[in-house]
N, C-alpha and C. Protein backbone atom coordinates (compact mmCIF):
# COMPACT_ATOMS: atom_id res chain seq x y z
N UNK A 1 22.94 20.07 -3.43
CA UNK A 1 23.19 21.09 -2.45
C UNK A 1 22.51 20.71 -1.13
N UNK A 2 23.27 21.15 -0.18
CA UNK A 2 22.91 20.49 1.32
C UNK A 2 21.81 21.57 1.74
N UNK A 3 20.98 20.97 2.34
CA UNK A 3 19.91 21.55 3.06
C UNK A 3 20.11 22.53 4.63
N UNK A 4 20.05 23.79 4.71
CA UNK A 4 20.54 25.08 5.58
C UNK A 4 19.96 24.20 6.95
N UNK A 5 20.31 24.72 7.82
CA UNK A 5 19.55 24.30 9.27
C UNK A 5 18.02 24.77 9.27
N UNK A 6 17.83 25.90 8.82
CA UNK A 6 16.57 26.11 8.84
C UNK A 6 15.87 25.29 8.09
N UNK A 7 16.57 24.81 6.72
CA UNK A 7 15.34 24.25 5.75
C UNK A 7 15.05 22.65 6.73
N UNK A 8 16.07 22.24 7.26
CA UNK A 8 16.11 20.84 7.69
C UNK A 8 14.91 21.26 8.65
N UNK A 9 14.81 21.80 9.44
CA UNK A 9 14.49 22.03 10.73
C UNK A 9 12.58 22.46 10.28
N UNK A 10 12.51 23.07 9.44
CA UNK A 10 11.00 23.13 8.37
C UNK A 10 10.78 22.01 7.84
N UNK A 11 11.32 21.24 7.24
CA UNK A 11 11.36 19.91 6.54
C UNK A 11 10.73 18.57 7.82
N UNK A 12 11.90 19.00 8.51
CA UNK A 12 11.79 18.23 9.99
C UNK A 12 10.22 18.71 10.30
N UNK A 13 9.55 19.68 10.29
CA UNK A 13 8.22 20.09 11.14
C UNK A 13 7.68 19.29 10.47
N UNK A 14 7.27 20.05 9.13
CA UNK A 14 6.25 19.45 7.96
C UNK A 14 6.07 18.21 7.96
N UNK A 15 7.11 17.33 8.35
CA UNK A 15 7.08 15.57 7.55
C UNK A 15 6.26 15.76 8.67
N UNK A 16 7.19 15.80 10.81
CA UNK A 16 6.24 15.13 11.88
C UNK A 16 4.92 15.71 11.51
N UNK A 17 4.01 16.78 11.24
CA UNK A 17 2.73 16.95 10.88
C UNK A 17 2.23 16.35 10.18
N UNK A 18 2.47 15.86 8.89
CA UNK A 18 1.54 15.81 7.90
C UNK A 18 2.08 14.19 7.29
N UNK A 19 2.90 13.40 8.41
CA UNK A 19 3.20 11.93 7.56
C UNK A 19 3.22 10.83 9.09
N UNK A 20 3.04 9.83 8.55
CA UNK A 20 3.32 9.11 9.89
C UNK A 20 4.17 7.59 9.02
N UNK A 21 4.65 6.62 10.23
CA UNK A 21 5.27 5.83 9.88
C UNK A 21 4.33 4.59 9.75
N UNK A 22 4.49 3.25 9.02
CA UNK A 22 4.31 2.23 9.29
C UNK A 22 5.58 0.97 9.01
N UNK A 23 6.06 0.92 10.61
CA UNK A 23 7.23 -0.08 10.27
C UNK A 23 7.01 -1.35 9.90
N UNK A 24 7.14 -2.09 8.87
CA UNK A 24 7.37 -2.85 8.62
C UNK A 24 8.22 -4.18 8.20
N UNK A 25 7.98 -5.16 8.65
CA UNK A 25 9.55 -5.97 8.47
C UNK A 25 9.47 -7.43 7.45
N UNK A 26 9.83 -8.06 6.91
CA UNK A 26 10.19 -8.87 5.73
C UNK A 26 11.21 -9.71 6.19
N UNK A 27 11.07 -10.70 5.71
CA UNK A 27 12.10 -11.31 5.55
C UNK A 27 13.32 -11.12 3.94
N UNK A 28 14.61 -10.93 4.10
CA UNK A 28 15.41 -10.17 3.41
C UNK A 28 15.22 -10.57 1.72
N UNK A 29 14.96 -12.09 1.83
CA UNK A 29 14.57 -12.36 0.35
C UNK A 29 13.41 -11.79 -0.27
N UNK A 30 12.17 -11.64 0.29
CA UNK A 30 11.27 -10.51 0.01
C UNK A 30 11.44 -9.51 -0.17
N UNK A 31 12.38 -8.58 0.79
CA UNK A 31 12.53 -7.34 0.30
C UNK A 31 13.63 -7.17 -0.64
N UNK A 32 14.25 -7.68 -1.08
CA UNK A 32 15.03 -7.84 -2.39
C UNK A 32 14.05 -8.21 -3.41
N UNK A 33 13.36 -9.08 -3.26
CA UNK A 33 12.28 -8.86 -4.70
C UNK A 33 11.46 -7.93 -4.57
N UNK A 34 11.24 -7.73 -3.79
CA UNK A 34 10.10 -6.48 -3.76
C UNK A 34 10.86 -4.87 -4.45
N UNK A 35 11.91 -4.49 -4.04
CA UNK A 35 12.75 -3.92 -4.38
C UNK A 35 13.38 -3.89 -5.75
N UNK A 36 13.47 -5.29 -6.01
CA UNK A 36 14.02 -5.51 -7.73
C UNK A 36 12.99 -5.05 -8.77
N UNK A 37 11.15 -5.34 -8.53
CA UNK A 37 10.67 -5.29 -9.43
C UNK A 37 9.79 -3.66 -8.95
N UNK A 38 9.96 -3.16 -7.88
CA UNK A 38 9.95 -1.77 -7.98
C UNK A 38 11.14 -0.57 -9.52
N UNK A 39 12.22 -1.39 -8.99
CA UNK A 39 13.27 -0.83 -9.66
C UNK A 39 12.93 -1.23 -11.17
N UNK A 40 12.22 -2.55 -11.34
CA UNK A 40 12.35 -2.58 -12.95
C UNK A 40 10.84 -1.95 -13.39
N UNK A 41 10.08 -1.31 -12.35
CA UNK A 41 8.79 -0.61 -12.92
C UNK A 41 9.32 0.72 -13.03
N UNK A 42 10.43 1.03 -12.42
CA UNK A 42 10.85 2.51 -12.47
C UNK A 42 10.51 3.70 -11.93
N UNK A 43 9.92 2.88 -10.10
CA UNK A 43 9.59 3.65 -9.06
C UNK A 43 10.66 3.53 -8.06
N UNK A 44 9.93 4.52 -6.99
CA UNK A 44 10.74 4.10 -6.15
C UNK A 44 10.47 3.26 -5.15
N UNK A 45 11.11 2.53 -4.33
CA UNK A 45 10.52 1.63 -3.15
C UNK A 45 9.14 1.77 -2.72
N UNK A 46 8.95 3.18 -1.99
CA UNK A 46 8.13 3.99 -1.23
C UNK A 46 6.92 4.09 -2.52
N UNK A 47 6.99 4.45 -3.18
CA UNK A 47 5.90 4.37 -4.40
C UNK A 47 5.42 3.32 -4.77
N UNK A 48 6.23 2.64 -4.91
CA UNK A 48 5.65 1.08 -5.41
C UNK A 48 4.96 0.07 -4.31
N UNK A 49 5.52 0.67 -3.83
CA UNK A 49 4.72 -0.56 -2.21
C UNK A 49 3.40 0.76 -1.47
N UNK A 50 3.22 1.95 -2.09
CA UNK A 50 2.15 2.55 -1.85
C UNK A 50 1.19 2.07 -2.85
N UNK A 51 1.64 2.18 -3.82
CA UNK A 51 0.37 1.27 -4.86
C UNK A 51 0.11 0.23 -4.86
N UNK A 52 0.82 -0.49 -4.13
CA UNK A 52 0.32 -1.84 -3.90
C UNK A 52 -0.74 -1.87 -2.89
N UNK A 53 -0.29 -1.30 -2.03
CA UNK A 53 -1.63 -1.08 -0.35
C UNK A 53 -3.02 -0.62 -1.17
N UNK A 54 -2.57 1.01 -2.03
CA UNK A 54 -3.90 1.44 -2.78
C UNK A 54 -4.60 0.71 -3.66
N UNK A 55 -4.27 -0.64 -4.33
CA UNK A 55 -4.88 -1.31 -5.33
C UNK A 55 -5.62 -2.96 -4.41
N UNK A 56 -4.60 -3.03 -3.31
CA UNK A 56 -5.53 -3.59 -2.36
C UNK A 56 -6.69 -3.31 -1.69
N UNK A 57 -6.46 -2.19 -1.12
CA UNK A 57 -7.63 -1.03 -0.19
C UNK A 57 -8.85 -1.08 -1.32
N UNK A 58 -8.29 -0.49 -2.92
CA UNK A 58 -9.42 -0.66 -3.57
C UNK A 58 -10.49 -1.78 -4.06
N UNK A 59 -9.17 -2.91 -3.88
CA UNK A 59 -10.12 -4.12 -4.25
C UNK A 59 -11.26 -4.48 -3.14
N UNK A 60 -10.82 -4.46 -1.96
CA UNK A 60 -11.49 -4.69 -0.44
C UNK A 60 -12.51 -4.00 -0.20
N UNK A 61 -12.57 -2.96 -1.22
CA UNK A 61 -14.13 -2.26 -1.23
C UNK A 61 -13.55 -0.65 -0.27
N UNK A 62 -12.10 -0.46 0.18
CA UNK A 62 -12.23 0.63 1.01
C UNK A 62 -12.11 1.68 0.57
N UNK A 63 -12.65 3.25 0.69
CA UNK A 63 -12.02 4.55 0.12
C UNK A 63 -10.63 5.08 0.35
N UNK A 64 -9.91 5.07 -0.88
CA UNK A 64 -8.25 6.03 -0.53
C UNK A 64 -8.45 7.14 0.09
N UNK A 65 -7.53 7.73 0.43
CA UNK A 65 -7.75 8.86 1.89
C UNK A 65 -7.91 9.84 0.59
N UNK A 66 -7.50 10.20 -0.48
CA UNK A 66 -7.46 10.89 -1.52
C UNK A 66 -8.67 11.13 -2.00
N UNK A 67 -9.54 10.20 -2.01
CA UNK A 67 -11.51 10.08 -2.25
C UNK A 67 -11.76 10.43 -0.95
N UNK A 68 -11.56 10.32 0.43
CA UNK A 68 -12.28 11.19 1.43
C UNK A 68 -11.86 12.47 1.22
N UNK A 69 -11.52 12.95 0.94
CA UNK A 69 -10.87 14.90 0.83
C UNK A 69 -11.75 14.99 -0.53
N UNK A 70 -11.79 14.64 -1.16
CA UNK A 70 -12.74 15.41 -2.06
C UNK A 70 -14.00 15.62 -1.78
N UNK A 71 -14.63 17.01 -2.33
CA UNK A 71 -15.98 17.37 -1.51
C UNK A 71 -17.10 16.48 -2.31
């Protein structure tokens, strides 16, 4: 079911507040593997290449933004 003007237009607020972008670019054979073995872990793109940054960040010694918010 399609999303009302209003919900888009709330949807639309929420993301610009609370998300930001990081563009990134590949060369096309990379992002086809990167993509293939997302798909055969049974995430999605966006998930799988977030856990990858978070298991880096953690190795590098840095805190996930998820450990700064906790009191």
């Amino acid at each position: 079911m399609a999303l009302s003007k209003s919900q888009r237009v709330a949807n639309d607020k929420y993301i610009q507040k609370n998300y930001d972008r990081l563009p990134l670019s590949y060369p096309k054979d990379f992002c086809s593997d990167v993509r293939t073995a997302a798909l055969e872990a049974g995430e999605s793109l966006a998930g799988y290449v977030k856990k990858a940054i978070e298991y880096r960040m953690q190795r590098d010694g840095f805190t996930l933004p998820e450990e700064k918010a906790e009191p």
